[in-house]
Protein backbone atom coordinates (compact mmCIF):
# COMPACT_ATOMS: atom_id res chain seq x y z
CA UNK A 1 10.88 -52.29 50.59
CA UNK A 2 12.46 -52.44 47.50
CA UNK A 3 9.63 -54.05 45.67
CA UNK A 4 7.09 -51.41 47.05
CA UNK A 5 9.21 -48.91 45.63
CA UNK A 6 9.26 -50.61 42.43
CA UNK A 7 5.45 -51.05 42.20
CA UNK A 8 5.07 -47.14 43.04
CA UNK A 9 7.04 -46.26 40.42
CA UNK A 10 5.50 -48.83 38.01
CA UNK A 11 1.83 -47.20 38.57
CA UNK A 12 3.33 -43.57 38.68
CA UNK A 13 4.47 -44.59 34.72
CA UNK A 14 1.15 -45.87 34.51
CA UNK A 15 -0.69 -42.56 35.32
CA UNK A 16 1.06 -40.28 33.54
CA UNK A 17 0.70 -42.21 30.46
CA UNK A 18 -3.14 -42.33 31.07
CA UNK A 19 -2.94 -38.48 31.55
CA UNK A 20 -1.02 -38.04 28.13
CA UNK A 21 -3.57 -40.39 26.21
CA UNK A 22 -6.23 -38.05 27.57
CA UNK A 23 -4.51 -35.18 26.92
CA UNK A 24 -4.29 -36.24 23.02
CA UNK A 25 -7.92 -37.14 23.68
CA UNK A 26 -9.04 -33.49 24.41
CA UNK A 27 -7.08 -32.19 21.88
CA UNK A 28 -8.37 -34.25 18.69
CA UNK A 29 -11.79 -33.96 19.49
CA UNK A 30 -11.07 -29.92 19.97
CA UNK A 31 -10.03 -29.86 16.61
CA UNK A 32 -12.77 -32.25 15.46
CA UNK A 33 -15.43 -29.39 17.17
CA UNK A 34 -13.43 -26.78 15.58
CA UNK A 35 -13.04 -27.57 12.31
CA UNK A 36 -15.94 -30.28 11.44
CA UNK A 37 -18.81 -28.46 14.43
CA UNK A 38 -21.51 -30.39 12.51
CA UNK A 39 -20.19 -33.36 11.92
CA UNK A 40 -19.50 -33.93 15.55
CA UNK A 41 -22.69 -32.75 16.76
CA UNK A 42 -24.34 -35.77 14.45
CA UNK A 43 -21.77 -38.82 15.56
CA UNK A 44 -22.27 -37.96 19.12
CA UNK A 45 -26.13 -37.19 19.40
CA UNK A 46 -27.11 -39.39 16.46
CA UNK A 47 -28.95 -37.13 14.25
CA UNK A 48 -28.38 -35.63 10.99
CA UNK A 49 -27.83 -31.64 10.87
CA UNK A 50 -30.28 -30.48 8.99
CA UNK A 51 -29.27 -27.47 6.12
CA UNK A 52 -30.40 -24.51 8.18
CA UNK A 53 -28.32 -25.74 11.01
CA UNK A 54 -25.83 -25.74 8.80
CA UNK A 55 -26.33 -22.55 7.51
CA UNK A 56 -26.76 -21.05 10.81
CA UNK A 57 -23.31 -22.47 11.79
CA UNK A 58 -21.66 -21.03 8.49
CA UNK A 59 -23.34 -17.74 9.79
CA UNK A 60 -21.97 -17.90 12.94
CA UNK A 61 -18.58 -18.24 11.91
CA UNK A 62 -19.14 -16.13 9.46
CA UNK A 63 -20.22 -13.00 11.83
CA UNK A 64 -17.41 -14.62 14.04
CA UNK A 65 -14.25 -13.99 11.79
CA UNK A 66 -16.13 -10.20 10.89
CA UNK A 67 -16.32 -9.56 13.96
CA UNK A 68 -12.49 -10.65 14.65
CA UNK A 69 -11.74 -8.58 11.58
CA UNK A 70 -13.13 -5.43 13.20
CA UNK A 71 -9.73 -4.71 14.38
CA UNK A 72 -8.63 -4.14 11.52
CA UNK A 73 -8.85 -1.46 8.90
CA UNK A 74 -12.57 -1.12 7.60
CA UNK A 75 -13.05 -1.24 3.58
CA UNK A 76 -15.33 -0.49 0.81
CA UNK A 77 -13.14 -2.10 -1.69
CA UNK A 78 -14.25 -0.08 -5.50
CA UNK A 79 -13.27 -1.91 -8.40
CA UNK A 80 -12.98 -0.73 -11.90
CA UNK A 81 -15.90 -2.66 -12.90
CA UNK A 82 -18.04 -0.95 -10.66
CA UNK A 83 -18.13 -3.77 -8.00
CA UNK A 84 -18.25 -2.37 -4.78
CA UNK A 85 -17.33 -4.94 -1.65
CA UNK A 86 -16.85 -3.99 1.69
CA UNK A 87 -14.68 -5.94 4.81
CA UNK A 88 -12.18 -5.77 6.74
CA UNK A 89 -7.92 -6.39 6.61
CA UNK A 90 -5.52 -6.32 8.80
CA UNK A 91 -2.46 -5.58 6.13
CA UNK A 92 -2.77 -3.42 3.27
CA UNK A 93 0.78 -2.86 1.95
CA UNK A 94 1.12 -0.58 -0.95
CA UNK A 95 4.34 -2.56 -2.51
CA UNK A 96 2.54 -5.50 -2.86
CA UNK A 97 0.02 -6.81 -5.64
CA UNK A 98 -2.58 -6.78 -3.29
CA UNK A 99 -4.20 -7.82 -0.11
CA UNK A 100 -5.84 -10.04 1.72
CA UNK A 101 -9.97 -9.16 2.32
CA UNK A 102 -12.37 -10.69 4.84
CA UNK A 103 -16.13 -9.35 3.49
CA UNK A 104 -19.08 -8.76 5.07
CA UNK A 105 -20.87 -11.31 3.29
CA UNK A 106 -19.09 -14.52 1.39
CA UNK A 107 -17.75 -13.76 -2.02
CA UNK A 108 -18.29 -17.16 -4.52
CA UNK A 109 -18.79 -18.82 -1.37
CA UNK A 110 -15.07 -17.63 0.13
CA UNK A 111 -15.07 -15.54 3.41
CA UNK A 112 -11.10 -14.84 2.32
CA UNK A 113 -10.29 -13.20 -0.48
CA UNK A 114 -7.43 -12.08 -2.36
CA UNK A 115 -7.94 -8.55 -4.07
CA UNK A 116 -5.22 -7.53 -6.91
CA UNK A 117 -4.67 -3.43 -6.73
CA UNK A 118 -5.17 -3.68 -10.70
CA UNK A 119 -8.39 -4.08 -10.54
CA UNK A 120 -9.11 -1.27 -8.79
CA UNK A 121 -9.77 2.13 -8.66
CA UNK A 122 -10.08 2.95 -4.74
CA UNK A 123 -9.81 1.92 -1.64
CA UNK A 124 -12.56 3.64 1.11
CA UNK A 125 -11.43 3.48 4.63
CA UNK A 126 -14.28 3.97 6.62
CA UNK A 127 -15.55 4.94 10.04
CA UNK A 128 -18.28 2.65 10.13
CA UNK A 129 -20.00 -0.24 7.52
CA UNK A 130 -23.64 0.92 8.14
CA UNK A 131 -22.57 4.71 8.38
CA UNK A 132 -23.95 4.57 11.51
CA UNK A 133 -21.47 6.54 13.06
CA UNK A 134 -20.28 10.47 13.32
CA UNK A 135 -18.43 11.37 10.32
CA UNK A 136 -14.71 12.53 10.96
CA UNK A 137 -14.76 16.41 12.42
CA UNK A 138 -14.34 19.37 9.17
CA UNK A 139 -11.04 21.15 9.40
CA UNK A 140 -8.85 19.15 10.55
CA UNK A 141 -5.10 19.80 10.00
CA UNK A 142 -3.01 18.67 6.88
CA UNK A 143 -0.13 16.73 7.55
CA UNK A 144 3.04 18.53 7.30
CA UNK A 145 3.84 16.11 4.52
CA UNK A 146 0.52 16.43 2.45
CA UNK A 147 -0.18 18.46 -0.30
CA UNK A 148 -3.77 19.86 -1.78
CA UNK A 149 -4.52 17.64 -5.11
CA UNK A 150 -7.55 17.34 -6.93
CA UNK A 151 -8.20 13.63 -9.15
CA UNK A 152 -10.24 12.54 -11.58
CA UNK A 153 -11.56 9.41 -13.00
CA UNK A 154 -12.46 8.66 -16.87
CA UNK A 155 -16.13 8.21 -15.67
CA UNK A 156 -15.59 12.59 -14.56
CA UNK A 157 -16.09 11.66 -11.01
CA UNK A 158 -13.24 13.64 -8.88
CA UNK A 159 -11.91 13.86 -5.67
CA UNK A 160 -10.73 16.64 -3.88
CA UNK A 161 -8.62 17.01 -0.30
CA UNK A 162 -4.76 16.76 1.12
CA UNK A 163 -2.64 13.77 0.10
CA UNK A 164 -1.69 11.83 3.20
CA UNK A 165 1.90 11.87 2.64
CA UNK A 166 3.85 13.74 0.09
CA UNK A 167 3.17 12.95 -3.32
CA UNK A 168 5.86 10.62 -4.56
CA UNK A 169 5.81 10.78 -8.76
CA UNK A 170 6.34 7.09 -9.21
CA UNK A 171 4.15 6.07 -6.74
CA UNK A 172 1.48 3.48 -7.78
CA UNK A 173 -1.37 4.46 -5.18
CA UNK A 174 -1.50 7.07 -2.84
CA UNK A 175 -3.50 8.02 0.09
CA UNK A 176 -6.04 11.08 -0.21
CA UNK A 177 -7.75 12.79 2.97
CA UNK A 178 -10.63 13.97 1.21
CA UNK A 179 -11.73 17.68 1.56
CA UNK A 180 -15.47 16.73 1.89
CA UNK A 181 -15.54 15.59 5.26
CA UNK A 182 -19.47 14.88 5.77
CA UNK A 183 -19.00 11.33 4.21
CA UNK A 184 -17.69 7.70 6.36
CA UNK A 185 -14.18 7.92 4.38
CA UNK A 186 -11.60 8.64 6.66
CA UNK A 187 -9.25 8.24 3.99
CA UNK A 188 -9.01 6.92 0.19
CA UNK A 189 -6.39 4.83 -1.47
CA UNK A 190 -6.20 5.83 -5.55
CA UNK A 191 -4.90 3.10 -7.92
CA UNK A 192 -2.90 5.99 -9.77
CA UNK A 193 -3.50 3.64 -13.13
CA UNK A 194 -7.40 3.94 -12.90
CA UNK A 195 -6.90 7.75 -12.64
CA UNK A 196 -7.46 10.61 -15.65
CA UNK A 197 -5.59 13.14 -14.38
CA UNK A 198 -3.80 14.75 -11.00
CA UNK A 199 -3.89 18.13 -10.49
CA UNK A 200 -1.78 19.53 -7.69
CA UNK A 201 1.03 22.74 -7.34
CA UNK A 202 3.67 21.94 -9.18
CA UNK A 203 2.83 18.88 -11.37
CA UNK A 204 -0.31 18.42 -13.36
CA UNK A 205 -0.86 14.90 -15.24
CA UNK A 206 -3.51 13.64 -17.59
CA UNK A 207 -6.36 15.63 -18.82
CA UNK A 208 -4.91 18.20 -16.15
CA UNK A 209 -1.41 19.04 -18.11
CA UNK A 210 -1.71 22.10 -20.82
CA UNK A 211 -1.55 20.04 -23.61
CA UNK A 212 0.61 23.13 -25.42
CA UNK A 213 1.11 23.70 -29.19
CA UNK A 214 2.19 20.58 -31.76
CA UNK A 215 5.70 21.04 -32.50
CA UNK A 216 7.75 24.11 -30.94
CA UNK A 217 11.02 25.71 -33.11
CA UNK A 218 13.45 23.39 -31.92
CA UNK A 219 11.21 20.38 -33.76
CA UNK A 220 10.07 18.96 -29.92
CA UNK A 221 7.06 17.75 -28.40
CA UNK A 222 6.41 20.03 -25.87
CA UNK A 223 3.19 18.28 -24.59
CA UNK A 224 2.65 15.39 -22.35
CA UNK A 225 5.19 12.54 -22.39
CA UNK A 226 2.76 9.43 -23.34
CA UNK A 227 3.57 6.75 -21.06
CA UNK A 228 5.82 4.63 -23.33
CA UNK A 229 7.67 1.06 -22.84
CA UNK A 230 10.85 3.13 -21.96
CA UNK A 231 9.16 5.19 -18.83
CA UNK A 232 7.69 2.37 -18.03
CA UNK A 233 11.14 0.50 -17.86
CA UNK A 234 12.70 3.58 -15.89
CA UNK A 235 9.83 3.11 -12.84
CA UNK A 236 10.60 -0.40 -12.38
CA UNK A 237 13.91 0.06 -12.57
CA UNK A 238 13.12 2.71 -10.12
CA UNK A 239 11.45 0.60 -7.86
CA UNK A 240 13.91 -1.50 -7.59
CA UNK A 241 16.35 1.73 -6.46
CA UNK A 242 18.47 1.23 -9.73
CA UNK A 243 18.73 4.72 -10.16
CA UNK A 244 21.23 4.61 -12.88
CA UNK A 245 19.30 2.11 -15.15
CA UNK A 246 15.95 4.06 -14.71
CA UNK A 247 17.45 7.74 -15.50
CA UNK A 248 19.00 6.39 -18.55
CA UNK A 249 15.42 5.29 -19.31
CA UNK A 250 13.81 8.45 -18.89
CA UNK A 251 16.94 10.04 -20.66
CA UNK A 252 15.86 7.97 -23.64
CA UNK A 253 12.08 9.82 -23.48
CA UNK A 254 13.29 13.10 -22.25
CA UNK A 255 14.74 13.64 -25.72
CA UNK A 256 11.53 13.63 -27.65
CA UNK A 257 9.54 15.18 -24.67
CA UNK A 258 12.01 17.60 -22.92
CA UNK A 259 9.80 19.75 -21.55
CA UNK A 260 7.44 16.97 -19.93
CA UNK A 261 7.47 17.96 -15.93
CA UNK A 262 6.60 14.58 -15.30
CA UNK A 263 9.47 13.27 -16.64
CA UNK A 264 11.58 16.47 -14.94
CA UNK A 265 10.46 15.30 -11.72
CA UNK A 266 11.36 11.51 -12.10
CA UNK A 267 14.66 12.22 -13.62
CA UNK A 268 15.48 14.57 -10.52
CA UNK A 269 14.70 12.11 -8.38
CA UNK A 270 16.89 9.81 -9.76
CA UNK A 271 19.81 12.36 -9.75
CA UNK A 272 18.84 13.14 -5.72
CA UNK A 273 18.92 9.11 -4.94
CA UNK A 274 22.17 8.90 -7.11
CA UNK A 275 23.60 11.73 -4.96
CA UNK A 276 22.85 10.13 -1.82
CA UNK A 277 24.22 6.80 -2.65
CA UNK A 278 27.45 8.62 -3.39
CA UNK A 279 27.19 9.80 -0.22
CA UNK A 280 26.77 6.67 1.57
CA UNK A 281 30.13 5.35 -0.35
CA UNK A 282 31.93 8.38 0.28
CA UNK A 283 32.20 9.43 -3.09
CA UNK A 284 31.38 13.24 -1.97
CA UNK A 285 32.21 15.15 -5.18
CA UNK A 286 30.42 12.96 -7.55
CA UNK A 287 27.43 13.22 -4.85
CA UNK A 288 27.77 17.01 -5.55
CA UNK A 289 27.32 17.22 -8.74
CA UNK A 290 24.41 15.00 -8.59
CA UNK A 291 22.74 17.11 -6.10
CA UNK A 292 23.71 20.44 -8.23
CA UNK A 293 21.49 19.15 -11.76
CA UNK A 294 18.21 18.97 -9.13
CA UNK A 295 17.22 22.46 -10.59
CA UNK A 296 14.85 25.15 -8.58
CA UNK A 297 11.69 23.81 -9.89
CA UNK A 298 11.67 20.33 -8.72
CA UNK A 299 9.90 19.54 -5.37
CA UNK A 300 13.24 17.79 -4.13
CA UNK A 301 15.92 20.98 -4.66
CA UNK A 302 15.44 22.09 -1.25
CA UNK A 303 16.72 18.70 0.38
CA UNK A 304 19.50 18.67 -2.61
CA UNK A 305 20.35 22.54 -1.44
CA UNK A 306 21.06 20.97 1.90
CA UNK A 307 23.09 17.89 0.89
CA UNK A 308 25.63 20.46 -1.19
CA UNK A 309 26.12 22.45 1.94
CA UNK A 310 26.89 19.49 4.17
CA UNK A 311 29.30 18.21 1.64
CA UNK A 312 31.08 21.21 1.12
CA UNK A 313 31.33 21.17 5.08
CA UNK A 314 32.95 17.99 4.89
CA UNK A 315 35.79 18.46 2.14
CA UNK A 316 36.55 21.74 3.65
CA UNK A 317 37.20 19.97 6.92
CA UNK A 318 39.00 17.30 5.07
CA UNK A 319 41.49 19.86 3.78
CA UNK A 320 41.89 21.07 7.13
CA UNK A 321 43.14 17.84 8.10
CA UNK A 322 44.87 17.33 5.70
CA UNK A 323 46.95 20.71 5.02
């Protein structure tokens, strides 16, 4: 009994390790038919694939990862060159250099690409490739964050409509719904560095600002700021939320420009972020008077207006406590 026991077991071993070598099996020559289609075909039929089977195959896959891609968000990629390519991508973060793009048809042979924003001037998101479909309805409503703006390129083409978002001043790119509603773009991503001017209420840039007389009484430029090494400086300090580093920058420029309302808005913008970090360590009177330089003409003073009366709320319930 014992040795009939042992032989069971001893051809139970047996079969399972046939069913793993099979198993191992299936899943090499998967990846064989996966990767190397052709190649596979040949060995096991014994023919050579001719070049328009092969290009039919590339097709396929091709049409196979576009079609994949239609999940994603739809492109007509413009670059500054005047290259137009359309596709597809899944991730288009606005942070980043740039993005990952699968095209309609192969770019120097690649059906992946990597596009850097610098070198371009928009981003279409369309409805449909072929335009085939209804165009977005006229009239829709603006987003309680957007704001009417009107750009314009160095070549004089513009675009008009309702920003997606509210306009941030460092911002590098920015969504714009466009006003003109008859066309595929749902939407348009500007690369704010391909751009002439921006024209919206409240801040004007580019060929948009009043360029103003030469030199006023008090011997200052009162034009536009030009976009020097030391702005420059203060948005990447920006970006990287040093808000102390990048208001000293635009300190440095405010002195030769101080009546620049670019530069007014990035500097209050700094002061607002300064306030609420001072907030966030406690340090409520230093957060006040952060908040109270945000003056009446810049887009954040209403937030500011509310961060002052919340404060006040707190150190007058602080003396409460402690009286």
């Amino acid at each position: 009994m014992g040795d009939f026991a042992a032989d069971l077991l001893g051809n139970a071993i047996v079969v399972m390790i046939g069913i793993a070598v099979i198993g191992l099996l299936i899943k090499k020559y998967a990846y064989l038919a996966g990767k190397k289609t052709d190649s596979v075909l040949a060995k096991l039929f014994g023919e050579k694939t001719s070049t328009k089977t092969r290009a039919k195959s590339s097709a396929f896959i091709r049409s196979s990862v576009v079609r994949k891609s239609r999940g994603g968000r739809r492109l007509e990629v413009h670059f500054r060159d005047g290259k137009i390519i359309t596709g597809s991508t899944y991730k288009l973060d606005l942070d980043s250099i740039g993005f990952h793009l699968v095209p309609l048809e192969p770019v120097d042979g690649k059906n992946r690409i990597h596009v850097n924003f610098s070198d371009l001037r928009a981003i279409h998101v369309v409805s449909d490739f072929d335009g085939g479909s209804e165009p977005p309805e006229a009239g829709g409503e603006v987003p309680a964050e957007g704001q009417d703006i009107k750009v314009t390129f160095p070549d004089g083409k513009t675009i008009e409509g309702h920003t997606l978002h509210r306009f941030e001043p460092n911002c590098r790119r920015f969504f714009i719904v466009p006003r003109d509603r008859g066309g595929k773009s749902i939407s348009i991503l500007v690369e704010r560095s391909a751009l002439d001017g921006i024209e919206m209420e409240g801040f004007k840039e580019g060929i948009f600002e009043a360029s103003g007389q030469d030199v006023e009484g008090d011997g200052k430029k009162p034009g536009k700021a030009p976009l020097i090494q030391n702005e420059s400086m203060g948005d990447l300090y920006f970006s990287m939320k040093n808000y102390d580093n990048a208001l000293t920058e635009y300190e440095k420029v405010k002195k030769e420009f101080p009546h620049d309302k670019r530069l007014a808005v990035k500097i209050a913008v700094c002061n607002f972020n300064r306030g609420v970090n001072f907030v966030k360590s406690r340090k409520y009177v230093e957060a006040r008077a952060e908040f109270e330089k945000v003056s009446e003409d810049d887009p954040v003073y209403g937030k500011a207006k509310r961060k002052i009366r919340k404060i006040d709320k707190i150190l007058k319930d602080a003396e409460k406590i402690g009286g």
